[in-house]
Protein backbone atom coordinates (compact mmCIF):
# COMPACT_ATOMS: atom_id res chain seq x y z
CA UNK A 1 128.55 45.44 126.70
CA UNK A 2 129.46 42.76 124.25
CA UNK A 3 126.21 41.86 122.07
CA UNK A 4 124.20 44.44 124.02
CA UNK A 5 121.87 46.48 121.81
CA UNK A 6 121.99 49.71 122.68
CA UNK A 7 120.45 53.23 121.16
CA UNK A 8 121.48 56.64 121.54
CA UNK A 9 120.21 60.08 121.09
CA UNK A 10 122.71 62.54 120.52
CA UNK A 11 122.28 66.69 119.80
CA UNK A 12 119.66 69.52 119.33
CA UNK A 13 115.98 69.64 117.38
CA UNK A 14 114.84 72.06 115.66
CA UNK A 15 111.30 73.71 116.22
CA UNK A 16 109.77 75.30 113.16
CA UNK A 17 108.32 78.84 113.38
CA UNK A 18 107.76 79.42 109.56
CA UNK A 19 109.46 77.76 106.70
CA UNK A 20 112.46 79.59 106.83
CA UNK A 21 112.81 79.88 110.59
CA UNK A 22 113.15 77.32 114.05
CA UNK A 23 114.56 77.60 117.53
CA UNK A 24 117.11 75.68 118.98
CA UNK A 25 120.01 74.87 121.05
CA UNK A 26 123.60 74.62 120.80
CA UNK A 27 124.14 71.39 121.35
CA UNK A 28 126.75 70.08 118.88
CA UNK A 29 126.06 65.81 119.25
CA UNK A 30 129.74 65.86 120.15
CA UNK A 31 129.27 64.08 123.29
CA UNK A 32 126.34 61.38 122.03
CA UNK A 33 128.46 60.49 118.94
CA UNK A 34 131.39 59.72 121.21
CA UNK A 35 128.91 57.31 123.53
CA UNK A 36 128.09 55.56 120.58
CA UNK A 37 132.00 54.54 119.65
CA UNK A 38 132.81 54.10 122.58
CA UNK A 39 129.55 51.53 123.11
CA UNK A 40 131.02 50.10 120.17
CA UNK A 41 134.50 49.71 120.89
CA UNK A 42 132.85 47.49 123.89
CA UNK A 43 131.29 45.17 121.68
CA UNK A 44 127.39 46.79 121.51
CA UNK A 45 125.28 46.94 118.83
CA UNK A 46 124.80 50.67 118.37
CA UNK A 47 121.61 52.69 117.05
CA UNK A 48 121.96 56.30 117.08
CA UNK A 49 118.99 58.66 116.58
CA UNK A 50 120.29 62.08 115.68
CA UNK A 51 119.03 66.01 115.73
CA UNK A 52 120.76 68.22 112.62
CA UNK A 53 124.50 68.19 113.22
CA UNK A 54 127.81 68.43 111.32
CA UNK A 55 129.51 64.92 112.17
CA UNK A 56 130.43 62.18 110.62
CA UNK A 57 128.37 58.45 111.16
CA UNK A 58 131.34 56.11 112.95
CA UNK A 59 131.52 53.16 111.59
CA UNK A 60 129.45 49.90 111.94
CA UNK A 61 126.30 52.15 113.84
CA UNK A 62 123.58 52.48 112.49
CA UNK A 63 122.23 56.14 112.12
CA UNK A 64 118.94 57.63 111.74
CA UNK A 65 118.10 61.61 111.54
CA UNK A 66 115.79 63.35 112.52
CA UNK A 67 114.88 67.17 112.90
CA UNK A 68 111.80 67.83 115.33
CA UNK A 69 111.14 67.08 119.06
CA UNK A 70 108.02 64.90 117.50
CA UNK A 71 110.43 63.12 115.25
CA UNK A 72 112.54 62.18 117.38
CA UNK A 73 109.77 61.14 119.96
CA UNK A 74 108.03 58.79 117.14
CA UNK A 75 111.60 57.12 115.78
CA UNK A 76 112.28 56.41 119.45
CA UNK A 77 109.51 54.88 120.00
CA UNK A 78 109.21 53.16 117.29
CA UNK A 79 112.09 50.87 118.06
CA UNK A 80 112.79 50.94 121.68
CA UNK A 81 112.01 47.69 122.17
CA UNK A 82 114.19 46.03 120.33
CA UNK A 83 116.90 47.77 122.77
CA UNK A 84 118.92 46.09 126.24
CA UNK A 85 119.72 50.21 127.05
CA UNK A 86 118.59 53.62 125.63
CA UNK A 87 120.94 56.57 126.32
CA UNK A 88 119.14 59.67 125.80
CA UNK A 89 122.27 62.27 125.25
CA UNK A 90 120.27 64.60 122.79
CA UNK A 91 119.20 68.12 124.14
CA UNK A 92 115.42 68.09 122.80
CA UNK A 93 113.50 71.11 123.06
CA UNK A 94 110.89 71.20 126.00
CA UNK A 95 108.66 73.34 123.94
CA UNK A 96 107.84 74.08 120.19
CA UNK A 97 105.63 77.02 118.55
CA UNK A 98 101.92 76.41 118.90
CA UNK A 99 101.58 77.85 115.57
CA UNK A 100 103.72 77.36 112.65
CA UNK A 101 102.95 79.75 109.95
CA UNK A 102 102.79 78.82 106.02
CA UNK A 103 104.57 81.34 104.59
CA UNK A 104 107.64 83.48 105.68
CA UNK A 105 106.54 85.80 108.75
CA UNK A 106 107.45 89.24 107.15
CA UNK A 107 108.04 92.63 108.91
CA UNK A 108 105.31 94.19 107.43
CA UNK A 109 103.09 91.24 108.41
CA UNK A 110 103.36 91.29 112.01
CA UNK A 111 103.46 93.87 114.46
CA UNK A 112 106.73 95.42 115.44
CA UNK A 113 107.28 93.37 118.49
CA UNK A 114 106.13 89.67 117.57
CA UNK A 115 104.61 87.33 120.11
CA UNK A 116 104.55 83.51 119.74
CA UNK A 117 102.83 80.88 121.74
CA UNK A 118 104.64 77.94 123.44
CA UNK A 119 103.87 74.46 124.13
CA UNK A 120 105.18 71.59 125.58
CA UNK A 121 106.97 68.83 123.77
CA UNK A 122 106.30 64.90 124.21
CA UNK A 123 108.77 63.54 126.72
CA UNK A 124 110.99 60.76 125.48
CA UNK A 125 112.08 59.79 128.38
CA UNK A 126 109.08 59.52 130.39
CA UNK A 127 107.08 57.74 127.82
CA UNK A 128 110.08 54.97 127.82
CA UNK A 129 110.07 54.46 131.38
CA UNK A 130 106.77 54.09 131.89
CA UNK A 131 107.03 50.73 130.32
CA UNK A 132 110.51 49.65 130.76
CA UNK A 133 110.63 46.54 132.00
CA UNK A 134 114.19 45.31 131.56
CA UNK A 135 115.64 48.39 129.56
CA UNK A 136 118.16 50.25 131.61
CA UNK A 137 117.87 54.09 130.75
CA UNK A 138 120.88 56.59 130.97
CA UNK A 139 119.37 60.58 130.70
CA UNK A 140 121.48 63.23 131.08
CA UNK A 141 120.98 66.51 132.54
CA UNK A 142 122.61 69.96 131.21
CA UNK A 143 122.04 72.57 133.74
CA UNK A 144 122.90 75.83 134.61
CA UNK A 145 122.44 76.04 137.96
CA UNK A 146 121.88 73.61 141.19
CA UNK A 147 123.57 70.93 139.05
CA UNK A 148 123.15 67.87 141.42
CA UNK A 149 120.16 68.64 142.77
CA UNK A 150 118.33 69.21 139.76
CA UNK A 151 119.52 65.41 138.39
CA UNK A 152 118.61 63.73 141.13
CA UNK A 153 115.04 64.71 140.67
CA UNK A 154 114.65 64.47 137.51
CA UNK A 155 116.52 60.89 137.99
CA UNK A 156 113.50 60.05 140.29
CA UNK A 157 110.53 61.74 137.90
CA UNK A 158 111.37 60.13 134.87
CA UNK A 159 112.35 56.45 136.74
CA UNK A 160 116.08 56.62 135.00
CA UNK A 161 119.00 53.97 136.19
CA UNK A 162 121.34 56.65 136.40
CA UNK A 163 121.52 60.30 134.72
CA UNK A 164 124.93 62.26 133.83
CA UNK A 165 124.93 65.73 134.63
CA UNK A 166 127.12 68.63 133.49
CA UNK A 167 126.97 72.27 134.00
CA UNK A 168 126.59 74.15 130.34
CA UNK A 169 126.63 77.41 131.77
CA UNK A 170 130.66 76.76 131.95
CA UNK A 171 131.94 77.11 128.25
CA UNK A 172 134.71 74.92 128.71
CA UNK A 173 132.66 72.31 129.07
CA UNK A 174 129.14 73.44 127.59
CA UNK A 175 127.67 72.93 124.47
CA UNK A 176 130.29 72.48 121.25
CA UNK A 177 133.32 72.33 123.69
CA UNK A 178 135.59 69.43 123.09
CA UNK A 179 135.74 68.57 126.48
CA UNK A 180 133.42 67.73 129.61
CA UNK A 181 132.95 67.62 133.49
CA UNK A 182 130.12 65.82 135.13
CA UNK A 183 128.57 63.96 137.87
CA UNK A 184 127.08 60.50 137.27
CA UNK A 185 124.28 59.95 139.82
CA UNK A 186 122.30 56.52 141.14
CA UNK A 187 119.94 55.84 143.36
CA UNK A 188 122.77 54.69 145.84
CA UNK A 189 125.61 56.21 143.61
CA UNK A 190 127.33 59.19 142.89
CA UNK A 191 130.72 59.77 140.84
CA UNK A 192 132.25 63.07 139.58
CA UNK A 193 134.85 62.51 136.80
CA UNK A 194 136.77 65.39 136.65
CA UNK A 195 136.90 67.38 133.08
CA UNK A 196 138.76 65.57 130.45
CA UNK A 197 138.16 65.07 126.41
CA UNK A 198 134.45 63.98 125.60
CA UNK A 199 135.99 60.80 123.87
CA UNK A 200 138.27 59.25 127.04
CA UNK A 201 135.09 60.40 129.51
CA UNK A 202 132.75 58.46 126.76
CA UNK A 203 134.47 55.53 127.33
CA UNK A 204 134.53 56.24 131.74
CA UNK A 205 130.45 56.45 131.37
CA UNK A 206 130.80 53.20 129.44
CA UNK A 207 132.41 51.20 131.80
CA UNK A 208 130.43 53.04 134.65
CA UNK A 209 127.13 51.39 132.60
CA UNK A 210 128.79 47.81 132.18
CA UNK A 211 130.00 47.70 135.65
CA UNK A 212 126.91 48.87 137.62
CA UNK A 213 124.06 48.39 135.21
C-alpha cells in the first residue's frame, strides 16, 4: 500500500428532525479509525471522512468531519478522485426526515402520537462506482440477519471489489464493541476471519486489500 492514496469513511450521521433533535445509529468509528492506521502503518496516504464520534485523529491522516448523510455524500465526492481506493466503513443513514422543523417540536405542538415522513438518502457508494475507473472500492455490510447473502448482493448492486460483512445483531461484535467477526467476500473470494480486536483484524483486511486488490 506504500504511496497509495487511500480515503476512508468511518461511523454514524446524524439526521436532523428539529434543532435540538436527529436519528442515528450506534456506530462508534471504532472500526474505520483502525483501517485508517493500519493503511498507514502500510505506507498509504490516508484521508478519513468522519460522522460525530469521540476519537482521537491518528497521526499523519488527514481528517475531515462531517455530520449529515448529504455531507458526507458532497465531501466524498468532492475528492474521490484524487484517491487509488475508497473504503466506505461509515454506517450512513439510508433515510433522513422529509421535513425538518425550525423550531423545537413541542408536546403541545403536535399531536400525542407524532408522525414523520422518510426519505431516502444519496448513495455514496453507488454514485462512486458508477464512474470508477481504476478506484478499487471496499463497502462493508452490517447486518442482522442472512449475513452472506445480503453482501454478496449488495457487492454486485453497487459494483464493489470486495465488501466486509459482520453481523451487529451480536453485541460482542456490533456496534461500539472492541472487537469484530466478519466475512470478506469477492467475486471469486470468500474469507471469514474469526473474531479478534478491531485493530489486529484492521491490519488482516489490509493485507487482504494489498494482496488481492
Amino acid at each position: 500500500m506504500a504511496g497509495k492514496k487511500i480515503l476512508i469513511t468511518a461511523g454514524p450521521t446524524r439526521e436532523k428532525i428539529d434543532p435540538v433533535r436527529y436519528i442515528s445509529n450506534r456506530s462508534s468509528g471504532k472500526m474505520g479509525f483502525s483501517i485508517a492506521e493500519a493503511a498507514r502503518d502500510e505506507g498509504g496516504l490516508v484521508s478519513l471522512i468522519s460522522g460525530p464520534v469521540s476519537l482521537k485523529t491518528p497521526d499523519e491522516i488527514e481528517r475531515i468531519d462531517v455530520e449529515s448523510a448529504d455531507e458526507m455524500f458532497k465531501e466524498v465526492n468532492k475528492v474521490i478522485n484524487n484517491f487509488d481506493f475508497f473504503i466506505s466503513t461509515a454506517a450512513v443513514a439510508d433515510f433522513k426526515p422529509e421535513k425538518i422543523e425550525n423550531q423545537k417540536i413541542k408536546k403541545d405542538m403536535k399531536a400525542v402520537n407524532l408522525s414523520m415522513e422518510f426519505i431516502e438518502n444519496k448513495d455514496i457508494l453507488k454514485s462512486i462506482s458508477k464512474n470508477k475507473g481504476d478506484l478499487k472500492i471496499i463497502g462493508f455490510a452490517a447486518e442482522t440477519q442472512d449475513i452472506k447473502e445480503n453482501a454478496k448482493k449488495k457487492l454486485n448492486e453497487k459494483n464493489l471489489d470486495l465488501i466486509i460483512a459482520n453481523d451487529v445483531s451480536d453485541s460482542s461484535i456490533g456496534f461500539d464493541s472492541d472487537e469484530n467477526e466478519v466475512y470478506l467476500i469477492t467475486e471469486k473470494i470468500e474469507k471469514k476471519i474469526e473474531k479478534i480486536s478491531k485493530k489486529k483484524l484492521s491490519r488482516s483486511i489490509i493485507e487482504f486489500i494489498a494482496k488481492y486488490l
